[in-house]
PDB file of N, CA and C in Angstrom:
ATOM      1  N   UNK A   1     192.343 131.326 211.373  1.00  0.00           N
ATOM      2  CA  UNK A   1     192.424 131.452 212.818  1.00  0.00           C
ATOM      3  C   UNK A   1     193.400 130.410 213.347  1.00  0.00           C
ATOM      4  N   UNK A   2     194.286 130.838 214.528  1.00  0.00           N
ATOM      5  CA  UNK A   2     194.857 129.993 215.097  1.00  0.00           C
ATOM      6  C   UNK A   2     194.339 129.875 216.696  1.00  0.00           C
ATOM      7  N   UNK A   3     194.625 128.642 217.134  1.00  0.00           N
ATOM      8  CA  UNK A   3     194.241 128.060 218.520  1.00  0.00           C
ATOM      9  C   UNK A   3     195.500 127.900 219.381  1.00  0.00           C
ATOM     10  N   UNK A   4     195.322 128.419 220.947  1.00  0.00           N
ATOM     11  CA  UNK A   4     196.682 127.584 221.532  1.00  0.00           C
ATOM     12  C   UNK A   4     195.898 126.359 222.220  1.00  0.00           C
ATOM     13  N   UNK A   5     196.382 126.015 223.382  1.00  0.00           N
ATOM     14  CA  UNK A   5     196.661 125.136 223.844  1.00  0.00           C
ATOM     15  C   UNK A   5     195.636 125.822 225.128  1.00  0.00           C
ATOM     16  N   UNK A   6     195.874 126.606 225.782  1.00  0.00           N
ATOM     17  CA  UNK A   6     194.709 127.441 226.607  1.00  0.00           C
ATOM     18  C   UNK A   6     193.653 127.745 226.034  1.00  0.00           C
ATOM     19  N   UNK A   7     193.152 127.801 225.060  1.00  0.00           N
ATOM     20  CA  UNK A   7     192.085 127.481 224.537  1.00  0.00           C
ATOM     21  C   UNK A   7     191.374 129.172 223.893  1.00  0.00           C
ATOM     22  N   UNK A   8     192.862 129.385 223.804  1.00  0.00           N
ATOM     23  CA  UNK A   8     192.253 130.962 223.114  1.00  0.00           C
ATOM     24  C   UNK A   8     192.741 130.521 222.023  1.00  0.00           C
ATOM     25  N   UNK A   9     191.705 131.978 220.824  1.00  0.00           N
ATOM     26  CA  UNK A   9     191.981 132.013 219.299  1.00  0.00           C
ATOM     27  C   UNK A   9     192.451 133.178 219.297  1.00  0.00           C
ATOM     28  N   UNK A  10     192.875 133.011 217.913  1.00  0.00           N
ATOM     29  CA  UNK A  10     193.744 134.122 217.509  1.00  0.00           C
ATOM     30  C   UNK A  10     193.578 134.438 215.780  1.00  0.00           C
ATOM     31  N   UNK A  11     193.051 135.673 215.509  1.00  0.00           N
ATOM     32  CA  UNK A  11     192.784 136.066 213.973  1.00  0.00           C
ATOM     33  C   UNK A  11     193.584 137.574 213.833  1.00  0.00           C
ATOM     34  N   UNK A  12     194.427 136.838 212.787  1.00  0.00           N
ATOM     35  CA  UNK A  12     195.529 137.736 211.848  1.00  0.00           C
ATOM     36  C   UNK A  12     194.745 138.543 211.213  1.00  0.00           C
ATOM     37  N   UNK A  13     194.800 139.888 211.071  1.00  0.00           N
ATOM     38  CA  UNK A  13     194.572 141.049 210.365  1.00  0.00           C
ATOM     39  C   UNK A  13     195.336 141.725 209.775  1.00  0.00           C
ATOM     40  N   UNK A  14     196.153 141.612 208.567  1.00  0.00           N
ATOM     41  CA  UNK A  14     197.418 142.606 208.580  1.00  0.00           C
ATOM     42  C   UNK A  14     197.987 143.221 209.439  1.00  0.00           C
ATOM     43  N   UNK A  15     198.185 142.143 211.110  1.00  0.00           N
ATOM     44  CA  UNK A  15     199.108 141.885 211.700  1.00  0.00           C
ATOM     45  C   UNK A  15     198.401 143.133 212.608  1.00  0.00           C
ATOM     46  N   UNK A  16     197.110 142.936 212.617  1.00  0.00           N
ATOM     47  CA  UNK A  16     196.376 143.338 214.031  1.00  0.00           C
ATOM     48  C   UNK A  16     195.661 142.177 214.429  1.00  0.00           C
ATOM     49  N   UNK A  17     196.279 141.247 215.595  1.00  0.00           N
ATOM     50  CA  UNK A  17     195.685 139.823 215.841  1.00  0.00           C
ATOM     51  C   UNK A  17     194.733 140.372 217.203  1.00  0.00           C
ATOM     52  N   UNK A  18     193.425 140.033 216.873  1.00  0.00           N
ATOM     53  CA  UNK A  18     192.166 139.610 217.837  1.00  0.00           C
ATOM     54  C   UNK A  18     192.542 138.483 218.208  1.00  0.00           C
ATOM     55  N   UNK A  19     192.144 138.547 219.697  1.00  0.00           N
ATOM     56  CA  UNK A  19     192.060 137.374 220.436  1.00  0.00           C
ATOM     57  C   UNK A  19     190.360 136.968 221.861  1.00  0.00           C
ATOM     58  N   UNK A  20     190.767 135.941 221.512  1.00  0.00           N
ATOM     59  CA  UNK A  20     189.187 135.947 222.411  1.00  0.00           C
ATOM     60  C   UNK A  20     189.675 134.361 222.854  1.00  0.00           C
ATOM     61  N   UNK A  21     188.566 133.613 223.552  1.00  0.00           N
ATOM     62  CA  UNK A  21     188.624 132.632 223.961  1.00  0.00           C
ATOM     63  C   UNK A  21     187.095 131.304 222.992  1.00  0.00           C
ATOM     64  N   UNK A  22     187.452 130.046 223.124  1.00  0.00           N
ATOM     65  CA  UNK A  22     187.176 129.370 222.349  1.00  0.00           C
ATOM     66  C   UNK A  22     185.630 129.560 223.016  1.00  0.00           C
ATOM     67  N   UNK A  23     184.724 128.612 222.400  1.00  0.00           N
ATOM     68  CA  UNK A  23     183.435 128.140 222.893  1.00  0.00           C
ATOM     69  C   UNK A  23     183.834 127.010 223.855  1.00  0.00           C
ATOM     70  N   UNK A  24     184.501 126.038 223.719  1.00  0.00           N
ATOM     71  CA  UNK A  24     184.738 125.336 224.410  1.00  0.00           C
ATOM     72  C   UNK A  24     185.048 125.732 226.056  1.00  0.00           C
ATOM     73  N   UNK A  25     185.857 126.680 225.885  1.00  0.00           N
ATOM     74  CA  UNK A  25     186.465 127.417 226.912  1.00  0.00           C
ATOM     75  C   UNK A  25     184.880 127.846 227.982  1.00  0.00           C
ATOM     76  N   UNK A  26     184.344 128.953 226.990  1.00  0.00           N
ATOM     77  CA  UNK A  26     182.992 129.812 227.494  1.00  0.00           C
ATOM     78  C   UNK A  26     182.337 128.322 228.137  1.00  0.00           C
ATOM     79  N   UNK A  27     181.824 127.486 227.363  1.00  0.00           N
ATOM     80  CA  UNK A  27     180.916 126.059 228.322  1.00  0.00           C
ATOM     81  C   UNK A  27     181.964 125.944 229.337  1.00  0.00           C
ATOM     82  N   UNK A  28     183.282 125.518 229.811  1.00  0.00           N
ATOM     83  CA  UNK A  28     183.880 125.176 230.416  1.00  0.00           C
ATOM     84  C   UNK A  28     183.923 125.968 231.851  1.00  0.00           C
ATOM     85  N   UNK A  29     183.649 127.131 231.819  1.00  0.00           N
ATOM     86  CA  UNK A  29     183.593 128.593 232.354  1.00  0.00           C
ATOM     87  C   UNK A  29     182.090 128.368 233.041  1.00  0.00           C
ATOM     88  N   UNK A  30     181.029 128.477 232.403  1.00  0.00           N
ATOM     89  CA  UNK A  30     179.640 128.330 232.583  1.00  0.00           C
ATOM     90  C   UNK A  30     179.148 130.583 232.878  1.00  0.00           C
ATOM     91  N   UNK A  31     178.359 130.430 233.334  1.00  0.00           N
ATOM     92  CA  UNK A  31     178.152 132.097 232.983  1.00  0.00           C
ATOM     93  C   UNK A  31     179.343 132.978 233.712  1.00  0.00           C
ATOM     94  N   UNK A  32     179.479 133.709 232.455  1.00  0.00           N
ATOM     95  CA  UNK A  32     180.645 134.879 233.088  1.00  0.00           C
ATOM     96  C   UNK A  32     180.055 136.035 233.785  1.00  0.00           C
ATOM     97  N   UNK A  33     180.661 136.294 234.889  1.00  0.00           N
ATOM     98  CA  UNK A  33     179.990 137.325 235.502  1.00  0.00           C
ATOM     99  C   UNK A  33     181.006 138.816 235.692  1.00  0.00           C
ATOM    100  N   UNK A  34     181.934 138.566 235.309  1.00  0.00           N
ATOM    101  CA  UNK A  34     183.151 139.434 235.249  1.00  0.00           C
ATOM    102  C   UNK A  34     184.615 139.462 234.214  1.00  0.00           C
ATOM    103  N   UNK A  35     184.869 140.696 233.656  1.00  0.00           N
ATOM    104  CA  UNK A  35     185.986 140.463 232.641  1.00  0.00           C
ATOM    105  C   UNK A  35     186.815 141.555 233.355  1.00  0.00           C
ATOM    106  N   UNK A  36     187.889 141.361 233.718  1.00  0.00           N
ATOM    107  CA  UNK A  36     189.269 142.960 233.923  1.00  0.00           C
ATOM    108  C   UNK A  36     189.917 142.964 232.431  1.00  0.00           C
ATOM    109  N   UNK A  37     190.041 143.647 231.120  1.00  0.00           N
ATOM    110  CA  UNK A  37     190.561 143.808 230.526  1.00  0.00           C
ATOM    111  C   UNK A  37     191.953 144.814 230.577  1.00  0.00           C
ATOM    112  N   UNK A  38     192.880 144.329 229.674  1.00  0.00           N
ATOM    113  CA  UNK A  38     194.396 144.838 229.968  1.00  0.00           C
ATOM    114  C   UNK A  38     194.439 146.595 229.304  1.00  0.00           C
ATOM    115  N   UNK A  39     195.188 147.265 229.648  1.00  0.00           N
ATOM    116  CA  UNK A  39     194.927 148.573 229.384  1.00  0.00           C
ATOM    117  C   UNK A  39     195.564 148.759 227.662  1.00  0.00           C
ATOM    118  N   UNK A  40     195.010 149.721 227.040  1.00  0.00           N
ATOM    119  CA  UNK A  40     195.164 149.729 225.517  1.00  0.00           C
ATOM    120  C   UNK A  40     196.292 150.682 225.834  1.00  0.00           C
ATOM    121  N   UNK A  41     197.851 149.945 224.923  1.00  0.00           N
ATOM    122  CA  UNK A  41     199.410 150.409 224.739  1.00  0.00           C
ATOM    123  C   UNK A  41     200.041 149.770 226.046  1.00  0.00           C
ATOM    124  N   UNK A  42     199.339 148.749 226.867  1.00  0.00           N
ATOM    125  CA  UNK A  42     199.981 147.947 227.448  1.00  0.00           C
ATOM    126  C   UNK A  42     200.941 146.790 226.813  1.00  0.00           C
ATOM    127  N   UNK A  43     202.663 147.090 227.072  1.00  0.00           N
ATOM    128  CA  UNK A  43     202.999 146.028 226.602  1.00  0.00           C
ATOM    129  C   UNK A  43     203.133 145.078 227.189  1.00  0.00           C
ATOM    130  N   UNK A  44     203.103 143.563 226.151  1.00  0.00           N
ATOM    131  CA  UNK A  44     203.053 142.287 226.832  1.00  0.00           C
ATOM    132  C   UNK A  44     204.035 141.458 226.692  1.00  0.00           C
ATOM    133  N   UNK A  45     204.250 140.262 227.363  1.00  0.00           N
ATOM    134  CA  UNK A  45     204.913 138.970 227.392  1.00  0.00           C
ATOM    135  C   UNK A  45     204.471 138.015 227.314  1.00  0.00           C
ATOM    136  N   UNK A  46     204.934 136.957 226.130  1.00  0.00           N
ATOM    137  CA  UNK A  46     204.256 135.731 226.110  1.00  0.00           C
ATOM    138  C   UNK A  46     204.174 134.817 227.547  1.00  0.00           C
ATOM    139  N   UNK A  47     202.927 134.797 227.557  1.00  0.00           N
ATOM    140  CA  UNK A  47     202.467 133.707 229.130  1.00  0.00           C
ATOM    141  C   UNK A  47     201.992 134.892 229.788  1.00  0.00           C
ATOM    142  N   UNK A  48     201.670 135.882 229.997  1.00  0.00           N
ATOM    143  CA  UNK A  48     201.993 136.796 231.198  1.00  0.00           C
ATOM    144  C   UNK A  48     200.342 136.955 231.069  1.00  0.00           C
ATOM    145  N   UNK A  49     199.788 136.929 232.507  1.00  0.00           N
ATOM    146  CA  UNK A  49     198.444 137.249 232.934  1.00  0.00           C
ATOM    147  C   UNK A  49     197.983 138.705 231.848  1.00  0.00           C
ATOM    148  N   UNK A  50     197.021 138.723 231.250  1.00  0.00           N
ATOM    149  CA  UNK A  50     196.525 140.182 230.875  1.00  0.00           C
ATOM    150  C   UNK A  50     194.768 140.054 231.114  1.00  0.00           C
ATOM    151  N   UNK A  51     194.341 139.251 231.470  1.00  0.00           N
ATOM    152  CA  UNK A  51     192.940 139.384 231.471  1.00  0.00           C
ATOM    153  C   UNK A  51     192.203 138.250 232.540  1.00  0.00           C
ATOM    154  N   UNK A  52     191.241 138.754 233.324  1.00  0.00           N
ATOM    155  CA  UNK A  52     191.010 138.210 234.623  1.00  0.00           C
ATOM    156  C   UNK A  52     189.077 138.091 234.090  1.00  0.00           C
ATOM    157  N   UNK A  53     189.055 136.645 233.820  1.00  0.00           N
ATOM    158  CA  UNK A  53     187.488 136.142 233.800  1.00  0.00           C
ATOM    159  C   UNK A  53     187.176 135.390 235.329  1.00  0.00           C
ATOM    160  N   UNK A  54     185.756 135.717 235.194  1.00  0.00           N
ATOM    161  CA  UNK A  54     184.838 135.267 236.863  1.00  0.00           C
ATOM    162  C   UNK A  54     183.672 134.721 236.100  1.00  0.00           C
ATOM    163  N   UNK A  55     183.582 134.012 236.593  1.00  0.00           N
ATOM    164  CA  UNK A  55     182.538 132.943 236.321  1.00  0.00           C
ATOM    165  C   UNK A  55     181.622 132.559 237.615  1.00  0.00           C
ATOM    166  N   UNK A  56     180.038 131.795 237.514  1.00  0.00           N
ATOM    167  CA  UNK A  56     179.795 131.123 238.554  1.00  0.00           C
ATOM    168  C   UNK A  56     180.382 129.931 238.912  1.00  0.00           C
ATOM    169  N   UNK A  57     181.185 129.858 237.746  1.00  0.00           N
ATOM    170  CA  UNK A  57     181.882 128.152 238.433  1.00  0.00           C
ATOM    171  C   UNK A  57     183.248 128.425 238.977  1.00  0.00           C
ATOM    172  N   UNK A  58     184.304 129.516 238.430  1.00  0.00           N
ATOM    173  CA  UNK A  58     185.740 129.816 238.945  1.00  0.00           C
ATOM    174  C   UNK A  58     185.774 131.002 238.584  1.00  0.00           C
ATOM    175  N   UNK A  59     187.322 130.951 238.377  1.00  0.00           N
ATOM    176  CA  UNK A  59     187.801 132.686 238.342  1.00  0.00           C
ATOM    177  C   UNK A  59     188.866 131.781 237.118  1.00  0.00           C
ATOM    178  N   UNK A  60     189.274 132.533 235.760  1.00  0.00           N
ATOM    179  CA  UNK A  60     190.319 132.250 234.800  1.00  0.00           C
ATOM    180  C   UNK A  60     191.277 133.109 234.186  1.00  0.00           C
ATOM    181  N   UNK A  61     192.026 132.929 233.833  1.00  0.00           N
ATOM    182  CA  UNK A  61     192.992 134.312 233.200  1.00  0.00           C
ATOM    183  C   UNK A  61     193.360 133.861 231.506  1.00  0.00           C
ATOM    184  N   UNK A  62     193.336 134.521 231.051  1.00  0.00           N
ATOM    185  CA  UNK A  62     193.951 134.964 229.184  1.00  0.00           C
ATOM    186  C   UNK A  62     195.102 135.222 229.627  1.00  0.00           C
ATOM    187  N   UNK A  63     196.003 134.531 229.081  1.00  0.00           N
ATOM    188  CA  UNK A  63     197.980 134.762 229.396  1.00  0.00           C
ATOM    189  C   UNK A  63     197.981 135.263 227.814  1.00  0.00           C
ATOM    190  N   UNK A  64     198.538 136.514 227.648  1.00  0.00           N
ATOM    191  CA  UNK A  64     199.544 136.758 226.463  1.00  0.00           C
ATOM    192  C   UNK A  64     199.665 135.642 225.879  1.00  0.00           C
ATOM    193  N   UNK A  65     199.308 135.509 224.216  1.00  0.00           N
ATOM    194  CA  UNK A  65     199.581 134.668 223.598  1.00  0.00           C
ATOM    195  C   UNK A  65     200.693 134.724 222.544  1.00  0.00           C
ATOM    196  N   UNK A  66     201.226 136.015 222.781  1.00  0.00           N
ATOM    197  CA  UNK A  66     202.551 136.441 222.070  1.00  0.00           C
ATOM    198  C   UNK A  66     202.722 137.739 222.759  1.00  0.00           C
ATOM    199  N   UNK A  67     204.290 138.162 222.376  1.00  0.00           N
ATOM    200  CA  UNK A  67     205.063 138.860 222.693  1.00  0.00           C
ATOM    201  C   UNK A  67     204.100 140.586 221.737  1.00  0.00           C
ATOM    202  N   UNK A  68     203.776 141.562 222.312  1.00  0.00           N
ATOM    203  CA  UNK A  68     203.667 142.669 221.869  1.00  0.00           C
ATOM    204  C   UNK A  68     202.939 143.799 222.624  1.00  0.00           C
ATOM    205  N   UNK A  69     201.528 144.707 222.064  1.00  0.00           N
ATOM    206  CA  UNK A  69     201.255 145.473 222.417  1.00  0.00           C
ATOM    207  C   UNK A  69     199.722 145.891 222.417  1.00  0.00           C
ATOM    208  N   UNK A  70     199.456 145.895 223.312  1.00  0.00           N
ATOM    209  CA  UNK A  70     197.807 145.775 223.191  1.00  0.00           C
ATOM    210  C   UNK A  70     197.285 147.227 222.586  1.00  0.00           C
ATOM    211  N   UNK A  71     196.162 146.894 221.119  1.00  0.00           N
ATOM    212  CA  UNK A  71     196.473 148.238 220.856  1.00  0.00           C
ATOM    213  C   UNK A  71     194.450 148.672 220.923  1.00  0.00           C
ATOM    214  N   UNK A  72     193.682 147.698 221.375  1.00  0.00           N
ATOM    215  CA  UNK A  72     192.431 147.748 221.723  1.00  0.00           C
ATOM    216  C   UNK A  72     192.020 146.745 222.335  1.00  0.00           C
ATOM    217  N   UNK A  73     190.729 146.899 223.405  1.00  0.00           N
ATOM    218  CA  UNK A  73     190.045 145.759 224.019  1.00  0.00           C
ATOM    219  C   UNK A  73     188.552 146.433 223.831  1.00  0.00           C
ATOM    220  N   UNK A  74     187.809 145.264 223.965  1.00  0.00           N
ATOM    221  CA  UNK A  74     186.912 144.850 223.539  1.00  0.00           C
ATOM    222  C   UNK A  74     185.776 145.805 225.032  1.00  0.00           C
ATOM    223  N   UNK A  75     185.582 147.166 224.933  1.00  0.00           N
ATOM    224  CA  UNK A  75     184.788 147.322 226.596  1.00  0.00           C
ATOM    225  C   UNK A  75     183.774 147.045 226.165  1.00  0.00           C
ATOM    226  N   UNK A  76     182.826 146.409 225.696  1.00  0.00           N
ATOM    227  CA  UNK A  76     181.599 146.127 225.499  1.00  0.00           C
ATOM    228  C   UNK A  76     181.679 144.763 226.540  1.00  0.00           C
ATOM    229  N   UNK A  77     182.321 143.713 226.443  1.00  0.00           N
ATOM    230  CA  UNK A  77     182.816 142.766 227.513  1.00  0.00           C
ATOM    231  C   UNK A  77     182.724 143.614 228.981  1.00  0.00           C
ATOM    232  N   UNK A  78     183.663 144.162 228.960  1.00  0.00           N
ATOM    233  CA  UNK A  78     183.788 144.966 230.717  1.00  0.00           C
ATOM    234  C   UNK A  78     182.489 145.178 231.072  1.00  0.00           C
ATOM    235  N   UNK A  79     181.462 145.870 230.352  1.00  0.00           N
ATOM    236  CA  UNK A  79     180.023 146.152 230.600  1.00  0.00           C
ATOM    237  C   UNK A  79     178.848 145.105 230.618  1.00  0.00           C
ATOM    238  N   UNK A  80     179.388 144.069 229.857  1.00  0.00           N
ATOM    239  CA  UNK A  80     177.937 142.780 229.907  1.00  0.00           C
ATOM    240  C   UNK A  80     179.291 141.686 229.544  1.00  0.00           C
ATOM    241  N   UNK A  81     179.618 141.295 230.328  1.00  0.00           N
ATOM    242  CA  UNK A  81     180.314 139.846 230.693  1.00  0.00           C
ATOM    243  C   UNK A  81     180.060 138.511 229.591  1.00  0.00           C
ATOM    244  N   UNK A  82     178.689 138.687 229.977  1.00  0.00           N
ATOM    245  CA  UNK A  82     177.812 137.070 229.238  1.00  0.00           C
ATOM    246  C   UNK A  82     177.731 137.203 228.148  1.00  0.00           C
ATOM    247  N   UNK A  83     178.392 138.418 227.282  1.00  0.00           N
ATOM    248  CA  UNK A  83     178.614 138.276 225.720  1.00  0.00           C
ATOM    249  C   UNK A  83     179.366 136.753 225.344  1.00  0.00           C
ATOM    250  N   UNK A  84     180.427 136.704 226.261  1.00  0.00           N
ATOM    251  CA  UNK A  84     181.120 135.387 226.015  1.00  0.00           C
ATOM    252  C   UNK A  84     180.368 134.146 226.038  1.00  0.00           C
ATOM    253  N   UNK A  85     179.216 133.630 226.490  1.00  0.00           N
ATOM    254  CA  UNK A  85     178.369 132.533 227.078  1.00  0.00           C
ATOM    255  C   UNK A  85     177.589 132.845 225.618  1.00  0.00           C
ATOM    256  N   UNK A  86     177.618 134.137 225.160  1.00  0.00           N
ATOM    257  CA  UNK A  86     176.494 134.188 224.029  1.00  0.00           C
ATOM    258  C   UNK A  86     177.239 133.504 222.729  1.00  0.00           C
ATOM    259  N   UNK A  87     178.141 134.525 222.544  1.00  0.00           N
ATOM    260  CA  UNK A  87     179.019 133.895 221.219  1.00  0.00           C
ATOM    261  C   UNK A  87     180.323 133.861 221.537  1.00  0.00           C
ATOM    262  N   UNK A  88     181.336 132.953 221.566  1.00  0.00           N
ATOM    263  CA  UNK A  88     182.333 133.409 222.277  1.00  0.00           C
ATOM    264  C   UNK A  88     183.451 133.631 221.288  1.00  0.00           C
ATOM    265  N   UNK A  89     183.116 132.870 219.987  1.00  0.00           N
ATOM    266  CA  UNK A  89     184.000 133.587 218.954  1.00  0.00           C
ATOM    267  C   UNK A  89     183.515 134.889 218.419  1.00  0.00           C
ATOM    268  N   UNK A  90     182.742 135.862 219.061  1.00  0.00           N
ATOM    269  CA  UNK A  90     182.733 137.145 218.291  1.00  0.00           C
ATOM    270  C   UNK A  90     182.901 137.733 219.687  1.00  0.00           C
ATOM    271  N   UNK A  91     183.011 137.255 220.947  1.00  0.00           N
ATOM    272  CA  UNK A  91     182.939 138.611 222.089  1.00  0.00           C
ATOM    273  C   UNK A  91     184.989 138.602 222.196  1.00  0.00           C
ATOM    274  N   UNK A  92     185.387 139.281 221.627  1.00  0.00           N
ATOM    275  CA  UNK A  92     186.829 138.845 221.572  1.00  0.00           C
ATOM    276  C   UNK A  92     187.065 139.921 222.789  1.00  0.00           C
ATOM    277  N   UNK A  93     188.277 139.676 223.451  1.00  0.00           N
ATOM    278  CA  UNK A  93     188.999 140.054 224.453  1.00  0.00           C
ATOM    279  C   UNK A  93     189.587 141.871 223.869  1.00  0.00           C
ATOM    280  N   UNK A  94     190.654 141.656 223.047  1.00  0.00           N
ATOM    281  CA  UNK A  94     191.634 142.788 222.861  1.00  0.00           C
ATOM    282  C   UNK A  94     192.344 142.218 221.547  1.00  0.00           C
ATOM    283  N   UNK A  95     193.024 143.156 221.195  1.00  0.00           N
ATOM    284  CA  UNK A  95     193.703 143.160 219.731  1.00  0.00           C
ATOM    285  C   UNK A  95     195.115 143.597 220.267  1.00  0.00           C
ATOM    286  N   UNK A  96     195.866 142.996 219.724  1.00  0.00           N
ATOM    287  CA  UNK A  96     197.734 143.419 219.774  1.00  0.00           C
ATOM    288  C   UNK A  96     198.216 143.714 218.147  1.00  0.00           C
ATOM    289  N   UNK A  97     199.479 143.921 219.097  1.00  0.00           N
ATOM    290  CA  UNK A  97     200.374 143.870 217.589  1.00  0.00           C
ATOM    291  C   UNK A  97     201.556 142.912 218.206  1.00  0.00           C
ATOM    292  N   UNK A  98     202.205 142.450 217.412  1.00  0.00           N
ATOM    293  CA  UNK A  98     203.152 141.429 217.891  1.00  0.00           C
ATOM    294  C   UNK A  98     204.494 141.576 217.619  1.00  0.00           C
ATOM    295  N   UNK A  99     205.411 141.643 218.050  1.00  0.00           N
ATOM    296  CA  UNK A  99     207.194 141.484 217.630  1.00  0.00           C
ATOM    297  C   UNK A  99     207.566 140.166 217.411  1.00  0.00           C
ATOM    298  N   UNK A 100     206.731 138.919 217.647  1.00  0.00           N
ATOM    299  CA  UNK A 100     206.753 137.525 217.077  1.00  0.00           C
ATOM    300  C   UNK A 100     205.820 137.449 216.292  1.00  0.00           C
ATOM    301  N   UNK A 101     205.512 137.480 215.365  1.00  0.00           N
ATOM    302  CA  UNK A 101     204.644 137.154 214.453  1.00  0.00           C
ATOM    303  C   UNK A 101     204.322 135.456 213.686  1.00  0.00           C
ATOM    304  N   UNK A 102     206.017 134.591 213.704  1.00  0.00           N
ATOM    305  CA  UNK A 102     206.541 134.021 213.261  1.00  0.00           C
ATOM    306  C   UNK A 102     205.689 133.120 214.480  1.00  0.00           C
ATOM    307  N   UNK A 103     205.369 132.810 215.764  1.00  0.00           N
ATOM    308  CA  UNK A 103     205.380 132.234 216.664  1.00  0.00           C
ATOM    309  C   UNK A 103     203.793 131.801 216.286  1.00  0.00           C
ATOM    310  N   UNK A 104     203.162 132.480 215.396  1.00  0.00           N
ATOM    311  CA  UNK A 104     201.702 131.679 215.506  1.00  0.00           C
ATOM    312  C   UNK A 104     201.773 130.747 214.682  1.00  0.00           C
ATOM    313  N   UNK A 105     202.915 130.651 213.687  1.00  0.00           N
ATOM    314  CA  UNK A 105     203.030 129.585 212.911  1.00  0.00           C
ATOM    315  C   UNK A 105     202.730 128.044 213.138  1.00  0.00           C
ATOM    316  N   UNK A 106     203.439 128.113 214.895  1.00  0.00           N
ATOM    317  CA  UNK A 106     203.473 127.048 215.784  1.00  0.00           C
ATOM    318  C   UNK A 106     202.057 126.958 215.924  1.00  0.00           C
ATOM    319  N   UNK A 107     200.798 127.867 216.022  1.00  0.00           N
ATOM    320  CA  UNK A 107     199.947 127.180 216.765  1.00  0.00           C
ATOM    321  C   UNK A 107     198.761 126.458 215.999  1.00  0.00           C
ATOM    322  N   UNK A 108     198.096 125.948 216.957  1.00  0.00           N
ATOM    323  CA  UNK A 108     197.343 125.034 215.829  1.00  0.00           C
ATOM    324  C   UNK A 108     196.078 125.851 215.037  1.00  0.00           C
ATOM    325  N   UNK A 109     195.415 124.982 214.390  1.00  0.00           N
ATOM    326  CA  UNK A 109     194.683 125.160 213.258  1.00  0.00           C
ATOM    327  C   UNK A 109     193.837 124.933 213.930  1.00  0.00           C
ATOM    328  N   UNK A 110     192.412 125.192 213.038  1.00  0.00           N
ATOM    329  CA  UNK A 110     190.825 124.562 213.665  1.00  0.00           C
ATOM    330  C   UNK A 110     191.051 122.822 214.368  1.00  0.00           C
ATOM    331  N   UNK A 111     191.594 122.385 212.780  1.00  0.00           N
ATOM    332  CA  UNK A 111     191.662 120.379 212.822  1.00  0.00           C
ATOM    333  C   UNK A 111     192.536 120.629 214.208  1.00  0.00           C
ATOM    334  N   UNK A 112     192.880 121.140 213.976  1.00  0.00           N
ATOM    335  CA  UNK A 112     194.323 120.406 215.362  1.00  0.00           C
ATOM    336  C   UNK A 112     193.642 120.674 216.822  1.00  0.00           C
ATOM    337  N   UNK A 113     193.052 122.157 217.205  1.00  0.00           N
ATOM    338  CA  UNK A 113     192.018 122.559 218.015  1.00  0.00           C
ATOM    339  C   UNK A 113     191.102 121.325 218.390  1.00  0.00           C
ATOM    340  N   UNK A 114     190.249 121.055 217.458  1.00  0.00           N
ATOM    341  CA  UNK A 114     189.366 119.818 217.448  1.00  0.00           C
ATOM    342  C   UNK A 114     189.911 118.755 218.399  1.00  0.00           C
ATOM    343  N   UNK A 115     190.521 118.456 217.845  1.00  0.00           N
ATOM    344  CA  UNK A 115     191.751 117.107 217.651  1.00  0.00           C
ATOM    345  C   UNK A 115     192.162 116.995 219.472  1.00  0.00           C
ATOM    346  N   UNK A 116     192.598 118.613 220.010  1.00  0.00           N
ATOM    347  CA  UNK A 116     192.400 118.902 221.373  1.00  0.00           C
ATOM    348  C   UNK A 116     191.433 118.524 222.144  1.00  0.00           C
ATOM    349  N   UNK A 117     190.433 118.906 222.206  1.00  0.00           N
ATOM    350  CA  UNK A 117     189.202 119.216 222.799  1.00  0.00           C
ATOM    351  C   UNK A 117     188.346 117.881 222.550  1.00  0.00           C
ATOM    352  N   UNK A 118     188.509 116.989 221.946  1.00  0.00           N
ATOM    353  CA  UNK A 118     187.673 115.763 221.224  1.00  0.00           C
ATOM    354  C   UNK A 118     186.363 116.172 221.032  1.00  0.00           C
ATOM    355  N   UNK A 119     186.342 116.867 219.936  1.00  0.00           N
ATOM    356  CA  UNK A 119     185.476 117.518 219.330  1.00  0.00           C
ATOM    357  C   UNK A 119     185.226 116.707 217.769  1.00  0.00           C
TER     358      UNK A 119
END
């Protein structure tokens, strides 16, 4: 798994990458009460808004974490929110495919994640 810096993960599948957001993130959030997921064969841009979380504490967004094509999301999320508060590394967001592939190279690892978060 790789981590960015926004605090989403990212797991390589023969280059079908799941993405979801950390635990850290979900505590940070406190209960989710809302997910907008991005439409499946939506293409994307790295940084670019694709997913709109509501919380009782704020409102947050999932930016594209690479350049490609969303080729599933997760509607079990759209329907019960607080999957994320439950486990937040298994309630994953959506799955892409990527035209950078090369770009997760850059991102960090678990240690380095940690290392973030002072964990």
């Amino acid at each position: 798994m790789k981590y960015t810096e926004d605090h989403e993960w990212l797991d390589d599948n023969d280059g079908v990458i799941t993405v979801g957001i950390t635990g850290h993130a979900a505590t940070q959030l406190g209960d989710v009460v809302f997910v907008e997921l991005p439409e499946v064969g939506q293409t994307v841009t790295k940084g670019e808004e694709i997913v709109v979380i509501e919380s009782v504490k704020a409102a947050s967004d999932i930016m594209a974490p690479l350049d490609g094509e969303i080729t599933e999301v997760n509607d079990a999320l759209a329907e019960t929110p607080g999957l994320v508060n439950e486990d937040a590394e298994a309630a994953w967001f959506f799955r892409m495919t990527t035209t950078t592939p090369e770009e997760m190279e850059s991102m960090m690892d678990e240690d380095a994640y940690k290392d973030l978060i002072g964990d």
